[in-house]
Protein backbone atom coordinates (compact mmCIF):
# COMPACT_ATOMS: atom_id res chain seq x y z
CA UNK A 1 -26.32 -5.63 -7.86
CA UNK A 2 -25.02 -6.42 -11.15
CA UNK A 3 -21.61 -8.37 -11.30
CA UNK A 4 -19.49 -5.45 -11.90
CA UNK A 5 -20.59 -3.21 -8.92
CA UNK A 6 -21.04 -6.59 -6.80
CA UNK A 7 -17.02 -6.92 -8.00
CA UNK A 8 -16.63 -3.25 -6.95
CA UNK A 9 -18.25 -3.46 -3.45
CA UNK A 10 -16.02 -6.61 -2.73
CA UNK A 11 -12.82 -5.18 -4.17
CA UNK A 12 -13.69 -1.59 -1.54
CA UNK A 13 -14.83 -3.80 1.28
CA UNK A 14 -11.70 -5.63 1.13
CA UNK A 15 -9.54 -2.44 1.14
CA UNK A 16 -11.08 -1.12 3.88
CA UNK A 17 -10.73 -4.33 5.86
CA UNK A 18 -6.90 -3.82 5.01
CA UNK A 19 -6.84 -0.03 6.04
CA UNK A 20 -8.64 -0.83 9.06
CA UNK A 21 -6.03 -3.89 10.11
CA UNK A 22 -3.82 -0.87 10.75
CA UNK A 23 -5.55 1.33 13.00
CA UNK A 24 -4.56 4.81 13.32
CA UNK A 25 -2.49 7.06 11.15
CA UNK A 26 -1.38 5.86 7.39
CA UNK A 27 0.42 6.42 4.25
CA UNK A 28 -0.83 4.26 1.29
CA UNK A 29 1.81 3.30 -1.11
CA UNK A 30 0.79 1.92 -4.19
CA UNK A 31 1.63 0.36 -7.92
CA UNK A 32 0.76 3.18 -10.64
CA UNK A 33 -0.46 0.21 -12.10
CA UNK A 34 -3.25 0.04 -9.85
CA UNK A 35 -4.19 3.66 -9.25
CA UNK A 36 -6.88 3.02 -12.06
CA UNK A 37 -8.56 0.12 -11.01
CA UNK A 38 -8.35 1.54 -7.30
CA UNK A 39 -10.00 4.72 -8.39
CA UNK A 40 -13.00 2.77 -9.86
CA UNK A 41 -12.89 0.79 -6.32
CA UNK A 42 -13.07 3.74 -3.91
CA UNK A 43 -12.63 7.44 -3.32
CA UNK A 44 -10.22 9.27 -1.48
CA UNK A 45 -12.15 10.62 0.76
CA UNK A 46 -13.22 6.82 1.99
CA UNK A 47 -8.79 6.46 2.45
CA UNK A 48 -9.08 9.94 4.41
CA UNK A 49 -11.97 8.24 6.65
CA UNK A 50 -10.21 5.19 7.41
CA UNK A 51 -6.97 7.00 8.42
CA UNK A 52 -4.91 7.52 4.78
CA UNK A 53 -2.84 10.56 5.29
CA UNK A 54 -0.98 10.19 2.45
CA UNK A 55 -0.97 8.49 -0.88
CA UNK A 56 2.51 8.36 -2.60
CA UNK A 57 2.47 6.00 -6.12
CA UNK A 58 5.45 3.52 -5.63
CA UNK A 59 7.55 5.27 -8.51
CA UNK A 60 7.95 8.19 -6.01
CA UNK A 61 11.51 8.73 -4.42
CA UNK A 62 11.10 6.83 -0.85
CA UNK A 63 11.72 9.99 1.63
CA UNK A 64 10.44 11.55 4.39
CA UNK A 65 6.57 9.50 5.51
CA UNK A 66 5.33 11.14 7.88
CA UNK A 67 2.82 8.38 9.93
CA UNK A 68 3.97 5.24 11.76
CA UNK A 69 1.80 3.07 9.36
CA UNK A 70 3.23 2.51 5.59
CA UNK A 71 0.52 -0.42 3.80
CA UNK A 72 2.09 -1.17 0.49
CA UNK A 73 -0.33 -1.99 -2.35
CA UNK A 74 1.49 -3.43 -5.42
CA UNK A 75 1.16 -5.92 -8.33
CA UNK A 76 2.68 -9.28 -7.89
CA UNK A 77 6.09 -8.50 -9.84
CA UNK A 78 9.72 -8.54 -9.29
CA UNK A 79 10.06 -4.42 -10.42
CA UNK A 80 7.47 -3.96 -7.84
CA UNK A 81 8.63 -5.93 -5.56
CA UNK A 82 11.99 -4.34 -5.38
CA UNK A 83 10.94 -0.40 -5.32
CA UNK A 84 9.37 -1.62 -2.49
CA UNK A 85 11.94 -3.14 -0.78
CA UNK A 86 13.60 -0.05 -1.28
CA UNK A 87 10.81 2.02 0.21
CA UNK A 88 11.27 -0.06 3.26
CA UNK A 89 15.06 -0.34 3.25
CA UNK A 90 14.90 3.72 2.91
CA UNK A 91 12.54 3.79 6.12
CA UNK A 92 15.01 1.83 7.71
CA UNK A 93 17.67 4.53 7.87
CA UNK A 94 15.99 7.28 9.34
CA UNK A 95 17.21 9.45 11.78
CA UNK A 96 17.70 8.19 15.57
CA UNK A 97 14.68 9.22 16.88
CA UNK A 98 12.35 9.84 13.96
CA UNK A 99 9.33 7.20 14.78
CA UNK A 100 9.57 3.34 13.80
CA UNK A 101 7.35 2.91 10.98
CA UNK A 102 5.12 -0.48 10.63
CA UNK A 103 5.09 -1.61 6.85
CA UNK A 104 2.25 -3.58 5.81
CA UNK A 105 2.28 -5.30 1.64
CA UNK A 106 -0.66 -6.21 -0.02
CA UNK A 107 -0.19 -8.28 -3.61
CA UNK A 108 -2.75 -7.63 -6.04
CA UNK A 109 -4.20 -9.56 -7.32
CA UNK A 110 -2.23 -11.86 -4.86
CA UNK A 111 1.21 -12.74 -3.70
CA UNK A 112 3.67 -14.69 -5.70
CA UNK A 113 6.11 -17.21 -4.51
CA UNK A 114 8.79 -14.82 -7.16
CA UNK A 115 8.72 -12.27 -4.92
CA UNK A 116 8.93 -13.80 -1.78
CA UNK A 117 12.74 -14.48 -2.10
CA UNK A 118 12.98 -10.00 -3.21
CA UNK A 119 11.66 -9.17 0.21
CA UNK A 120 13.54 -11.69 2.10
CA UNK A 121 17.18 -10.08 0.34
């Protein structure tokens, strides 16, 4: 393999190990930022395979999700940080008896010590 697919394989294997973390049904939230470098990393159809329901892009109004699995995949910044806080905050107020949702947040490249302190507000 040359460097840049061997780059690519470890970038999808790594993804899936995160999908897979969370079994059963998901919604994939992620950085707009990263929706190019995650289509040269893997297809949708691998997501729909590994239990991705939905993709919504982070931007997007936090409403209705409709699995019990939200996995967050955003750059290490405080804007990003905070829409997703939001996200989570928004999932926090649904109706009595709509279904407890399980957030997962994956920092790409990595986490941050800055944002740390944005999730714990």
């Amino acid at each position: 393999l040359s460097c840049v697919a061997g780059c690519r394989e470890r970038a999808r294997a790594a993804l899936v190990d995160a999908l897979d973390a969370h079994p059963g049904r998901k919604t994939v939230v992620f950085d707009a930022r990263l929706s190019g470098p995650m289509a040269l990393v893997t297809r949708t159809s691998t997501l729909k395979e590994h239990g991705v329901e939905e993709l919504l892009g982070l931007d997007a109004a936090p409403g209705t999700l409709r699995t019990p699995t939200v996995i967050y995949v955003v750059r290490p910044t405080i804007d990003a940080t905070k829409a997703l806080a939001a996200h989570v905050r928004s999932a926090a107020r649904a109706p009595r008896g709509a279904e407890p949702k399980t957030h997962a947040v994956y920092f790409v490249p990595r986490r941050t010590v800055v944002c740390e302190p944005v999730l714990e507000e």
